[in-house]
Protein backbone atom coordinates (compact mmCIF):
# COMPACT_ATOMS: atom_id res chain seq x y z
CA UNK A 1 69.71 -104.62 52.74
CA UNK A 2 73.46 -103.21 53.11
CA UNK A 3 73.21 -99.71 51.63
CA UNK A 4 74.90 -96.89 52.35
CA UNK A 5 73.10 -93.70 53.47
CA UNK A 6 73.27 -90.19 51.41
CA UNK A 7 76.77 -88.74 53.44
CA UNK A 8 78.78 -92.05 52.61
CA UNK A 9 80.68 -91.52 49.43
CA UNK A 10 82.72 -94.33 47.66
CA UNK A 11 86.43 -92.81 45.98
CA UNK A 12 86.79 -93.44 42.35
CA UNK A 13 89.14 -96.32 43.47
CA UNK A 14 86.33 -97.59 45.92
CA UNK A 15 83.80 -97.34 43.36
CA UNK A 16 85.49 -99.74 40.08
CA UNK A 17 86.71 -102.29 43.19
CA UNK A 18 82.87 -102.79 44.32
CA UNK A 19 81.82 -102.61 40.55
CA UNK A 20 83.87 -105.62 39.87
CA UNK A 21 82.64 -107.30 42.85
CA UNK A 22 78.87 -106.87 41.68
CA UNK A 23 80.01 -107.46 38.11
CA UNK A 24 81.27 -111.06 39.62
CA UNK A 25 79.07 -111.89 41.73
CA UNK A 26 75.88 -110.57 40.62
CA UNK A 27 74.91 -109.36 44.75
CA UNK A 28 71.88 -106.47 44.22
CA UNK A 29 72.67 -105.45 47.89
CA UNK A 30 76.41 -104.24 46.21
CA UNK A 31 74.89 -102.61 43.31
CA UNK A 32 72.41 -100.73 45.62
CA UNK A 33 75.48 -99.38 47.75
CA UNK A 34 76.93 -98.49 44.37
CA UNK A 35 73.56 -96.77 43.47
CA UNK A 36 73.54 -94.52 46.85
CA UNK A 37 76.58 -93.85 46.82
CA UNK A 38 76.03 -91.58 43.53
CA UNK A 39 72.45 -90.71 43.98
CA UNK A 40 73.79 -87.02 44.20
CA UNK A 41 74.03 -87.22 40.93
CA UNK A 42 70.29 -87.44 40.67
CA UNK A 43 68.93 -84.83 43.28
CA UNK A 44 71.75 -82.01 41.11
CA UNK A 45 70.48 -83.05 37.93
CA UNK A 46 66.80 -82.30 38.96
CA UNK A 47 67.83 -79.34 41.11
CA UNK A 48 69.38 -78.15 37.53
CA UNK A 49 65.82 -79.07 35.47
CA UNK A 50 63.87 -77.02 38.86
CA UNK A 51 62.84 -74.39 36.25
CA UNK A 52 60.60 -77.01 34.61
CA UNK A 53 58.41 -77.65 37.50
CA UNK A 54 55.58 -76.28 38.79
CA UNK A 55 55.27 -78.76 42.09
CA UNK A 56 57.71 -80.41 44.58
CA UNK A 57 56.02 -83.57 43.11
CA UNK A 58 57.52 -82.88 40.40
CA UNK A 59 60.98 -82.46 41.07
CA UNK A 60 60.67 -85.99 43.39
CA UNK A 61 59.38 -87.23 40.32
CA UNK A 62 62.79 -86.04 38.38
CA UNK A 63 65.09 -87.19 41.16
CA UNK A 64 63.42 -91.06 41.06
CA UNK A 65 63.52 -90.82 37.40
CA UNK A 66 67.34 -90.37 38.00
CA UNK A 67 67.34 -93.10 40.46
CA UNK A 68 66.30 -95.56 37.80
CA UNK A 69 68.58 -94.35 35.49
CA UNK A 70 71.90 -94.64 37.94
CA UNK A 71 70.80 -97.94 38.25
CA UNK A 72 71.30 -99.04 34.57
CA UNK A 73 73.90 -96.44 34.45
CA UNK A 74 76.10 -99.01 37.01
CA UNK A 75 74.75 -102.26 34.60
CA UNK A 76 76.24 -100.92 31.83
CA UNK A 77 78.82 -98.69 32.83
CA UNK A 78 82.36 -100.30 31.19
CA UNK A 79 85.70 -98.84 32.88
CA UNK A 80 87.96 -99.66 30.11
CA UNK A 81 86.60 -96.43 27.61
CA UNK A 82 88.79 -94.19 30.36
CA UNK A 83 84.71 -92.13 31.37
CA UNK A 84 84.78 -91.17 34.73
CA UNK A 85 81.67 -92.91 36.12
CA UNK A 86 80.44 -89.91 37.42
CA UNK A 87 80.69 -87.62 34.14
CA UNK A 88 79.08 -90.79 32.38
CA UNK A 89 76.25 -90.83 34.83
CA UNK A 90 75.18 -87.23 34.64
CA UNK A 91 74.92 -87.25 30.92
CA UNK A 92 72.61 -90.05 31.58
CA UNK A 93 70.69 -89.15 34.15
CA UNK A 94 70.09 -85.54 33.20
CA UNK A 95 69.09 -86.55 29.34
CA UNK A 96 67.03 -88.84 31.04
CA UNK A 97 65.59 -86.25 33.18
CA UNK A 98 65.48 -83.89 30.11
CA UNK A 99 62.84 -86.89 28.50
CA UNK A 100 60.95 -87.29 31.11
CA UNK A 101 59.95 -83.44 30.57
CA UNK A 102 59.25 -83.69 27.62
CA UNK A 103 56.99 -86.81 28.16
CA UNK A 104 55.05 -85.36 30.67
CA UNK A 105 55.11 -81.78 29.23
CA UNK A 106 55.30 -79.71 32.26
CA UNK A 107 56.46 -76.55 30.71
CA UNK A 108 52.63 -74.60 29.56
CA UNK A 109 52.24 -74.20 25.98
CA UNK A 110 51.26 -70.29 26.30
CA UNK A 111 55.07 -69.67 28.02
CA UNK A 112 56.87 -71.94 25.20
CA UNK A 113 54.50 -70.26 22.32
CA UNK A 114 55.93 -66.58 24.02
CA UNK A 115 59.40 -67.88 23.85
CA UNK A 116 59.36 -68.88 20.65
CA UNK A 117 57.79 -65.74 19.54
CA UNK A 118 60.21 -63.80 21.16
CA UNK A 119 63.22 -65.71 19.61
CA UNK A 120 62.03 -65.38 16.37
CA UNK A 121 61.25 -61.93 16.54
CA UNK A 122 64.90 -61.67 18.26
CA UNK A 123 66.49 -62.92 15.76
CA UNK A 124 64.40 -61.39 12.87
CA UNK A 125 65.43 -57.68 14.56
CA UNK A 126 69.30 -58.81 14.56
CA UNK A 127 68.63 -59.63 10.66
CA UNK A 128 67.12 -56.48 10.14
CA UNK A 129 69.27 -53.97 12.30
CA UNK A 130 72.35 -55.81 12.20
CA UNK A 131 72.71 -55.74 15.79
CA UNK A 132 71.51 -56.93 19.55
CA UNK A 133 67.87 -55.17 19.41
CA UNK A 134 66.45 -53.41 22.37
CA UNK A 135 63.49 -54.41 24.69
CA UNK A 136 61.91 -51.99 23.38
CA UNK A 137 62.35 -52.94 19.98
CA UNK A 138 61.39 -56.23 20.43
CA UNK A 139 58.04 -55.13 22.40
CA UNK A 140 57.18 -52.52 19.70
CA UNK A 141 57.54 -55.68 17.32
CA UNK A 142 55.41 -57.89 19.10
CA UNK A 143 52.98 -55.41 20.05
CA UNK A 144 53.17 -55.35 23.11
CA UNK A 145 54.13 -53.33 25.89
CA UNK A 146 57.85 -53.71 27.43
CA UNK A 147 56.06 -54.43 31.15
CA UNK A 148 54.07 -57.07 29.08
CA UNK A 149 57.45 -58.64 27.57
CA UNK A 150 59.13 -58.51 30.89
CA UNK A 151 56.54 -60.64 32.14
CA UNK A 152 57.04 -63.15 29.04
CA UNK A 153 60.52 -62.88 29.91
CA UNK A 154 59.99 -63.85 33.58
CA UNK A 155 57.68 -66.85 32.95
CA UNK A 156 60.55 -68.13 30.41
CA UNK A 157 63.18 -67.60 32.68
CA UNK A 158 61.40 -69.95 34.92
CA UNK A 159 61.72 -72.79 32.58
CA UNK A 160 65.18 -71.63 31.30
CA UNK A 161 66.55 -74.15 32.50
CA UNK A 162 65.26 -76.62 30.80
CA UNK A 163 65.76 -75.04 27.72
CA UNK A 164 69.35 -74.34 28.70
CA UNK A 165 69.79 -78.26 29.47
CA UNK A 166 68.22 -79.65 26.34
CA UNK A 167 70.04 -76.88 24.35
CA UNK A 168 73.41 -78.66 25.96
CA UNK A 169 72.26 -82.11 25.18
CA UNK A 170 71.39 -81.57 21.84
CA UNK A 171 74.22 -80.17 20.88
CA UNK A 172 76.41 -82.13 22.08
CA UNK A 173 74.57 -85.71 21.25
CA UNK A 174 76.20 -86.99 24.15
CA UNK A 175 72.44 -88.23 25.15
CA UNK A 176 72.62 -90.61 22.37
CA UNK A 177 76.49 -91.35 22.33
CA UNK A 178 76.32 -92.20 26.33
CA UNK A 179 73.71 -94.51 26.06
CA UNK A 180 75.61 -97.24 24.31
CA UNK A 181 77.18 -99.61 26.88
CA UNK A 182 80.14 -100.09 25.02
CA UNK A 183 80.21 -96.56 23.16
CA UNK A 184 81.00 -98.14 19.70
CA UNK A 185 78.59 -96.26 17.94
CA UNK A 186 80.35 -93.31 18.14
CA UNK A 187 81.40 -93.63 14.03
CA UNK A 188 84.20 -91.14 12.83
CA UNK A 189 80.85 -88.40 11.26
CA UNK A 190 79.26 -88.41 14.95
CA UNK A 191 82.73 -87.26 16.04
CA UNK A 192 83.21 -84.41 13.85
CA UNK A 193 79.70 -83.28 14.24
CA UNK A 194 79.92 -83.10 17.81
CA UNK A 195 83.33 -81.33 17.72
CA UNK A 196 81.78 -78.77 14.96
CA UNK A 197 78.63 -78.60 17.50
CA UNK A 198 80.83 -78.31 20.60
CA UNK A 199 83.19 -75.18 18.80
CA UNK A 200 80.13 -73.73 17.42
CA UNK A 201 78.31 -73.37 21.26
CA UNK A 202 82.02 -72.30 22.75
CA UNK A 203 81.71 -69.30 20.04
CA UNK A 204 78.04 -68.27 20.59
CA UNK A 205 79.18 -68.66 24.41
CA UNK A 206 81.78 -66.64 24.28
CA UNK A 207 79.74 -63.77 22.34
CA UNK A 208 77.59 -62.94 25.08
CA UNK A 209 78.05 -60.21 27.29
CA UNK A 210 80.33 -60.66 30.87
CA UNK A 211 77.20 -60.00 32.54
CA UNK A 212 75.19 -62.87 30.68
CA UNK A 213 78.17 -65.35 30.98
CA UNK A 214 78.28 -64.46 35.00
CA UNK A 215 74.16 -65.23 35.23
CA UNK A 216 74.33 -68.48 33.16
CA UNK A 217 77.58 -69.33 35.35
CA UNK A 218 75.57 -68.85 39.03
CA UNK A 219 72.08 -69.63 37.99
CA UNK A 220 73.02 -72.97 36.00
CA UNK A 221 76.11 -74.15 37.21
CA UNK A 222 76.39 -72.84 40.75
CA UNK A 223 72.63 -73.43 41.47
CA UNK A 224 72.01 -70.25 42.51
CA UNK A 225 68.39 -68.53 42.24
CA UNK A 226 67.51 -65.21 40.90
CA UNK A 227 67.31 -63.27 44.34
CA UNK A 228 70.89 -64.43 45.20
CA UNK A 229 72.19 -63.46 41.69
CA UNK A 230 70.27 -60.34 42.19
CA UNK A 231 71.74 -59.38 45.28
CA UNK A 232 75.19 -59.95 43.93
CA UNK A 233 75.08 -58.06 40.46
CA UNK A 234 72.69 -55.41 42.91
CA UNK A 235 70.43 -55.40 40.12
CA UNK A 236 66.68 -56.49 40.58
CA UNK A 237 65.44 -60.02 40.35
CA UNK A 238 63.03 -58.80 36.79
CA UNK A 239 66.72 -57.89 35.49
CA UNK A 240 68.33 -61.35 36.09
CA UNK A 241 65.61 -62.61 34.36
CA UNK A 242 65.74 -60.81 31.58
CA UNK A 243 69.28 -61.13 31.31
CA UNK A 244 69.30 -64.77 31.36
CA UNK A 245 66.38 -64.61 29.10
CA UNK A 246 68.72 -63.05 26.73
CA UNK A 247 71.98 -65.02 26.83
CA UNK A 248 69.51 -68.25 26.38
CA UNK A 249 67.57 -66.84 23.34
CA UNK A 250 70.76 -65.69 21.82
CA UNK A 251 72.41 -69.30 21.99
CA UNK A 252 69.76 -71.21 20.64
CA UNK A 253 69.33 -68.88 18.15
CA UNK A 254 72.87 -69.70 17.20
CA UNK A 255 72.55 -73.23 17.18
CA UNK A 256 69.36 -73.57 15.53
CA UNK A 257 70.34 -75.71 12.92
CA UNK A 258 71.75 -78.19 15.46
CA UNK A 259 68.54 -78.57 17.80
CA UNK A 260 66.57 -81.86 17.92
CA UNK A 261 62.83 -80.41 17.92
């Protein structure tokens, strides 16, 4: 089978010109080159969702998952809606991802009951006190000790991510809007409620502190882990935790109303 390996890349340009030679012809040896060509976009998508799993197993389980996914994502990709294949793709295949953790539930109940105690006590403390309230606060609330709560906070941090990601697709519905081939479904009320959804999670971005922006920015989008954030803010890896346990309970809490349970 012609494929190409993982360090041959096709340009844009390269890409739509073999696209409409597999769209003519039908060959599976062109879509496959096609398919390899982008499965990065699979093994950053699951490196993104790593929080989620406990095993390598299951992160080779995420990047086949995305696999499958690029595959349809090239059957039903249509140039002429002016998507950038590979922006296209990654909604896809990290929503797909995103599903496939929730199918298989890989995230333990005791850390997601924690979390949600701890955002609802969060958030019940911000009522109360009209402000951001302490660790300690929140501990003395729960009834627990702060060391305790830093552990909760640890163990959450560790599926962060995934909260993080399904926070983003939620929001933004592009899960759903992407998977139409021909994106006609997007009617003029999807529109408007993504663009009240989007400005709505710029806001409650925007609100955190420089600190929580800068962890969100290196942990989720530069794939960095906690030890190399830690060594760069020169603040211990418990910290970056906590701190990233923070910015993530505050957004969600912000957009609530707007997340698909």
């Amino acid at each position: 089978m012609n494929q190409l390996t993982a360090q041959e890349k096709l340009s844009e340009e390269e890409f739509l010109v073999l696209l409409k030679k597999y769209k003519e012809s039908g060959d599976i040896s062109l879509r496959n080159r096609l398919v390899m060509s982008y499965g990065h976009i699979a093994k950053i998508a699951a490196l993104q969702l790593r929080g989620s799993a406990s095993t390598q197993a299951q992160v080779e389980d995420m990047v086949n998952q995305g696999m499958i996914i690029l595959i349809d994502c090239i059957e039903k990709y249509d140039p002429s809606k002016e998507v950038k294949f590979e922006s296209y793709a990654f909604m896809r295949v990290r929503g797909g991802i995103i599903d496939l953790i929730r199918k298989q539930d890989w995230i333990p109940r005791r850390v997601r009951a924690n979390s949600k105690r701890i955002s609802d006590t969060y958030n019940a403390l911000c009522s109360k006190l009209m402000r951001e309230p302490t660790q300690e606060e929140i501990a003395n609330e729960l009834g627990i000790t702060v060391e305790k709560l830093e552990k909760y906070n640890c163990e959450i941090s560790n599926s962060a991510v995934f909260s993080f990601e399904e926070l983003i697709q939620n929001v933004s519905q592009m899960g759903n809007i992407l998977e139409s081939s021909t994106l006609d479904d997007i009617t003029p009320e999807k529109k408007i409620l993504k663009n009240e959804m989007h400005k709505i999670l710029v806001e409650a971005i925007e609100e955190l502190s420089e600190r929580e922006k800068l962890v969100i920015s290196l942990y989720y989008y530069e794939n960095l882990n906690l030890s190399d954030i830690a060594k760069i803010l020169e603040i211990s890896v418990q910290r970056v935790s906590q701190i990233n346990t923070k910015a993530i309970t505050k957004l969600k809490s912000k957009m609530n109303s707007y997340i698909i349970n």
